[in-house]
Protein backbone atom coordinates (compact mmCIF):
# COMPACT_ATOMS: atom_id res chain seq x y z
CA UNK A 1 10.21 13.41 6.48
CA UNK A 2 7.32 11.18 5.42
CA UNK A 3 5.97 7.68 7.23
CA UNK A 4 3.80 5.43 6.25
CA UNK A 5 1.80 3.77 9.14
CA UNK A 6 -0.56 0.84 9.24
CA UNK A 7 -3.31 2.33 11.88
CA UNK A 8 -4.89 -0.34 13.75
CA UNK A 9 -8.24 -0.50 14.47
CA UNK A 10 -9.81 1.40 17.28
CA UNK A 11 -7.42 4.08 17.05
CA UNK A 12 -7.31 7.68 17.12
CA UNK A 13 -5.08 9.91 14.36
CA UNK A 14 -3.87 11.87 16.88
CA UNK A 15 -1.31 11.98 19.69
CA UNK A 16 -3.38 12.85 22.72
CA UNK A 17 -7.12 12.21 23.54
CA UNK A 18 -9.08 14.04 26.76
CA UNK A 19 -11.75 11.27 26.97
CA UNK A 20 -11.87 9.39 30.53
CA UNK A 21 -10.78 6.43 29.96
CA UNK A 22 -8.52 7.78 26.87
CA UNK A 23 -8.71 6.05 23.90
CA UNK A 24 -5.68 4.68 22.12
CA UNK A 25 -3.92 7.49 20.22
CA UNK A 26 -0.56 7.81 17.82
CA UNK A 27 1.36 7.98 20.57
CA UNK A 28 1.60 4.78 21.28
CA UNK A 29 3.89 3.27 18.68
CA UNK A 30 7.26 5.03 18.84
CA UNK A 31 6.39 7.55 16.08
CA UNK A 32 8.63 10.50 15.87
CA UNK A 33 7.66 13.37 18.50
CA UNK A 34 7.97 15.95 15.02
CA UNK A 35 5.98 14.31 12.74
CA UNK A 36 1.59 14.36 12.22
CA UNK A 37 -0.74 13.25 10.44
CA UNK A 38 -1.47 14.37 6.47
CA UNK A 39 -5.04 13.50 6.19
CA UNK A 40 -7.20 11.53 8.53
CA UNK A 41 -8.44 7.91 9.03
CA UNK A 42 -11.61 7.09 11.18
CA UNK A 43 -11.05 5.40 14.46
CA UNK A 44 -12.89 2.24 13.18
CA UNK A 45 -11.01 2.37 9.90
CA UNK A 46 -7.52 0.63 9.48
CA UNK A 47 -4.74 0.46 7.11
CA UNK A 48 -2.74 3.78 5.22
CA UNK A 49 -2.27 6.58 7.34
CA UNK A 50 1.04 8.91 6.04
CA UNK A 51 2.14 11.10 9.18
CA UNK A 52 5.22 14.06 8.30
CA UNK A 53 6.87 16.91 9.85
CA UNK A 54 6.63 19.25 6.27
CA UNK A 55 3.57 21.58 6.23
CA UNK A 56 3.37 22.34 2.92
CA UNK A 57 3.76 18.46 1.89
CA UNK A 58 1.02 18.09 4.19
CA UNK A 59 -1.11 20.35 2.24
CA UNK A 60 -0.30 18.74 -1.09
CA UNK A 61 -1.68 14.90 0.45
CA UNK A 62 -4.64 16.60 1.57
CA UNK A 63 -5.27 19.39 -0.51
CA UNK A 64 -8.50 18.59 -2.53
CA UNK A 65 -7.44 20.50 -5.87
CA UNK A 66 -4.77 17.72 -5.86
CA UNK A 67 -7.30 14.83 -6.26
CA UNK A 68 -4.61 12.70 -4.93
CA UNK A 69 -5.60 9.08 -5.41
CA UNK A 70 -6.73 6.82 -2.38
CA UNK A 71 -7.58 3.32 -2.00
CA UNK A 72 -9.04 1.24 0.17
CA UNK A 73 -10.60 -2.24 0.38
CA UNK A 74 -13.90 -2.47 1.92
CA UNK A 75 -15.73 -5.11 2.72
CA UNK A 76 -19.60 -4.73 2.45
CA UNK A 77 -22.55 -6.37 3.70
CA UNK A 78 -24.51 -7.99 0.82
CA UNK A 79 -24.06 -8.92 -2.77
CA UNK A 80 -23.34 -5.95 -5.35
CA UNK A 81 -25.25 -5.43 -8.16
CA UNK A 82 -23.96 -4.13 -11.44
CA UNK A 83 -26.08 -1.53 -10.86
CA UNK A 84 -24.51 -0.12 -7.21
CA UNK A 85 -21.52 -0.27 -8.66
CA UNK A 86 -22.32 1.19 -11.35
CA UNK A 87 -23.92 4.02 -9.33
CA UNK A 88 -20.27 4.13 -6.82
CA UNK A 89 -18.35 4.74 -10.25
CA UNK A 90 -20.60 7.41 -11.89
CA UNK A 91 -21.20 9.33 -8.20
CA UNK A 92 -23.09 8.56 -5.03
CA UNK A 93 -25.88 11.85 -3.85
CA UNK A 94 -24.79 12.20 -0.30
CA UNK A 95 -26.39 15.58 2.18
CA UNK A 96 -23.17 17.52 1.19
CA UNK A 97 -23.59 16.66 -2.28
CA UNK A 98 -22.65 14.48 -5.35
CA UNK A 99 -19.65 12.64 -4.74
CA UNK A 100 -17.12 12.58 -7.67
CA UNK A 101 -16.81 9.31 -9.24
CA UNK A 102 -14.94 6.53 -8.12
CA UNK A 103 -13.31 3.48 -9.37
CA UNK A 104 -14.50 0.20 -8.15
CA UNK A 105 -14.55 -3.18 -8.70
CA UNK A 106 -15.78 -6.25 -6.89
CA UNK A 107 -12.58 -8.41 -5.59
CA UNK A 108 -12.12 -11.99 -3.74
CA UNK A 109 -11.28 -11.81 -0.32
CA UNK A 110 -7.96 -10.32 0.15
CA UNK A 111 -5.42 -11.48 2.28
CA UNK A 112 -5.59 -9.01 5.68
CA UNK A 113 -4.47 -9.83 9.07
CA UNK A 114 -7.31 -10.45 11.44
CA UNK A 115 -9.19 -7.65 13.10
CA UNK A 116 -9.47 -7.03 16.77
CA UNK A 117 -12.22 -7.03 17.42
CA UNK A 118 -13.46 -9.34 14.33
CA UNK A 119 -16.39 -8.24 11.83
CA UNK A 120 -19.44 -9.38 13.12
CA UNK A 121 -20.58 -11.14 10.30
CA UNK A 122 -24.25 -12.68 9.97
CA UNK A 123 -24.89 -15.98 8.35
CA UNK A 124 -27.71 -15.06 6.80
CA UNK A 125 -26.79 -12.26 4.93
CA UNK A 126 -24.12 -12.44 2.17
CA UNK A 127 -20.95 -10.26 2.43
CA UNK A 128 -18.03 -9.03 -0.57
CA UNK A 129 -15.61 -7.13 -0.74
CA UNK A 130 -14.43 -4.16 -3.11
CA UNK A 131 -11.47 -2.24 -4.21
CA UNK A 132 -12.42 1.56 -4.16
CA UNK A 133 -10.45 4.79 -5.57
CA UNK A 134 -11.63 8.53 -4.40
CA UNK A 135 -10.12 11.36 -4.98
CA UNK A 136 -11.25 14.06 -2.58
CA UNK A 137 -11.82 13.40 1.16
CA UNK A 138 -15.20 13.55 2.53
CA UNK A 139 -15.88 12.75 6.45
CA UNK A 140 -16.80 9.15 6.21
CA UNK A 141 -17.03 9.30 2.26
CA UNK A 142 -16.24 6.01 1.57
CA UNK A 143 -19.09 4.15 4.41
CA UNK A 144 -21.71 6.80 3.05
CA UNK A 145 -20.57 6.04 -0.63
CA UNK A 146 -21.77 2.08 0.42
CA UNK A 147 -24.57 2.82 2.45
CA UNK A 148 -26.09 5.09 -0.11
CA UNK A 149 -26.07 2.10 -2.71
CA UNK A 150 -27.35 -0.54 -0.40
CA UNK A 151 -24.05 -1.88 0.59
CA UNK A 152 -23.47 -0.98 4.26
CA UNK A 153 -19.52 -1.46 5.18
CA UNK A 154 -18.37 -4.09 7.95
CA UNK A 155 -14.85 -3.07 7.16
CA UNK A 156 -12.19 -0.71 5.66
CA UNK A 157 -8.78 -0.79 4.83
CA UNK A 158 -6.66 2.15 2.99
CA UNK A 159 -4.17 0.74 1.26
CA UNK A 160 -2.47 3.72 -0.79
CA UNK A 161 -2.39 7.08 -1.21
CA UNK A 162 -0.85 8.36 -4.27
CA UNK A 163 2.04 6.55 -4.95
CA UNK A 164 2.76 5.18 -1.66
CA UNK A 165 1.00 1.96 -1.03
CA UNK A 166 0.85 -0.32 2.36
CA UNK A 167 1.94 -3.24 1.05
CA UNK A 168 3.35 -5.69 3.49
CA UNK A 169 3.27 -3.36 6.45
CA UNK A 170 2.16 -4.61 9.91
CA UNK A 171 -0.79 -3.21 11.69
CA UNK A 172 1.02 -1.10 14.49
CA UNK A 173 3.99 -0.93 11.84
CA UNK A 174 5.32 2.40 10.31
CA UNK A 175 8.22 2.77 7.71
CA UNK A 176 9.90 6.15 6.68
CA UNK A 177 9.66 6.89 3.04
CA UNK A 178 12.36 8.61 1.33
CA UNK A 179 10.76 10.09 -1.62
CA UNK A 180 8.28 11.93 0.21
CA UNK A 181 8.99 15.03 -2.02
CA UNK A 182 7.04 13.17 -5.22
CA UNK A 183 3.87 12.47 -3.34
CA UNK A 184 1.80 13.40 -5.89
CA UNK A 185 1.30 11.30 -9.23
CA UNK A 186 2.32 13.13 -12.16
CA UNK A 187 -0.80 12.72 -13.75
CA UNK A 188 -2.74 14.22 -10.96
CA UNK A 189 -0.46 17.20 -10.18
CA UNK A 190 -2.48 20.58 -10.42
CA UNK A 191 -0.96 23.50 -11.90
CA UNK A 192 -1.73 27.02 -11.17
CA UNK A 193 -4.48 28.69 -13.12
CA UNK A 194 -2.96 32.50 -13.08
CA UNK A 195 -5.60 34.79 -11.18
CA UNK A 196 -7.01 31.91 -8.98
C-alpha cells in the first residue's frame, strides 16, 4: 500500500509525540493504523509526504543510491541572481559537504492554499519563488541549499517524489496510490554493481 499525503504545516511525520503540550502528529487524519512514513518532511515544511506499510518499498523512496527525484517549491526571501542559481544547480558547500546539483529555476507565484500561520513577509525586502529538484535527502537540505546562496526560505512545499506528484490534493488530504510498486523512475533505477 502506498498514500500520498499533503502534510500541513506545523506537523510532525510521525504518529505519536512525548512533548507536553504534544504537537500535532499523523495521527490525526484517519491514516491507516499499518502504514508510515517513507522519508521525512520538516515540521515547518508542507506539501508531499508518501506514508506505506511495505519495508522494502520504503527503502527504495528513501534509499540514497536511488537518487529518486524530489520537488518542491520554495519561496525565498530576496531576488535571485543568475549567479545563486547558478551556484544551487552546480552544488551548494554545506558542513556535511557538497551538495549534488540541483535543478532550479525561478517561477511566478504558484497557486497554494494559504498557510496557517501566514509567511511573515517584510515590505521592504523583495521575495520569489523557485522550483527545486534534489536527489538525495539531507536534514534540512533544501533551507541550507538557500541560505548558503543568500536566499533564506520563508516557505516550502514538496510537490513530488518520483513519479507521484501532489497535484490537487488538500492540505490534511491523503489519497492511496495504486501503482506504488513503480515508485522509482526508470531512468533513475539503480542496478546492482556485482561485489558491492
Amino acid at each position: 500500500m502506498l498514500i500520498a499525503f499533503n502534510k500541513p504545516y506545523g506537523v510532525l511525520c510521525q504518529f505519536t509525540d512525548r512533548s507536553v503540550p504534544p504537537r500535532p502528529t499523523l495521527a490525526a487524519f484517519g491514516l491507516p493504523p499499518e502504514v508510515y512514513p517513507a522519508g521525512r518532511l520538516d515540521h515547518d515544511s508542507e506539501g508531499l509526504l508518501l506514508l506505506t506499510d511495505d519495508g522494502a518499498l520504503a527503502h527504495r523512496i528513501t534509499d540514497p543510491r536511488h537518487k529518486l527525484p524530489k520537488t518542491y517549491l520554495v519561496q525565498v526571501e530576496g531576488a535571485p541572481t543568475p549567479a545563486q542559481l547558478a551556484a544551487l544547480r552546480e552544488g551548494v558547500a554545506l558542513r556535511d559537504g557538497t551538495t549534488r546539483p540541483a535543478g532550479v529555476e525561478a517561477i511566478d507565484p504558484p497557486d497554494l492554499w494559504s498557510r496557517d500561520p501566514p509567511v511573515r513577509v517584510r515590505k521592504t525586502v523583495p521575495d520569489a519563488w523557485l522550483r527545486l529538484c534534489i536527489r538525495e535527502g539531507r536534514n534540512r537540505q533544501v533551507r541550507r541549499m538557500t541560505a548558503a546562496v543568500g536566499l533564506p526560505t520563508l516557505r516550502l512545499v514538496r510537490v513530488a517524489i518520483g513519479t507521484h506528484a501532489l497535484d490537487a490534493l488538500a492540505p490534511g488530504a491523503w489519497r492511496l496510490i495504486d501503482d506504488a510498486p513503480d515508485i522509482t523512475p526508470r531512468a533513475t533505477r539503480s542496478r546492482r554493481i556485482p561485489g558491492a
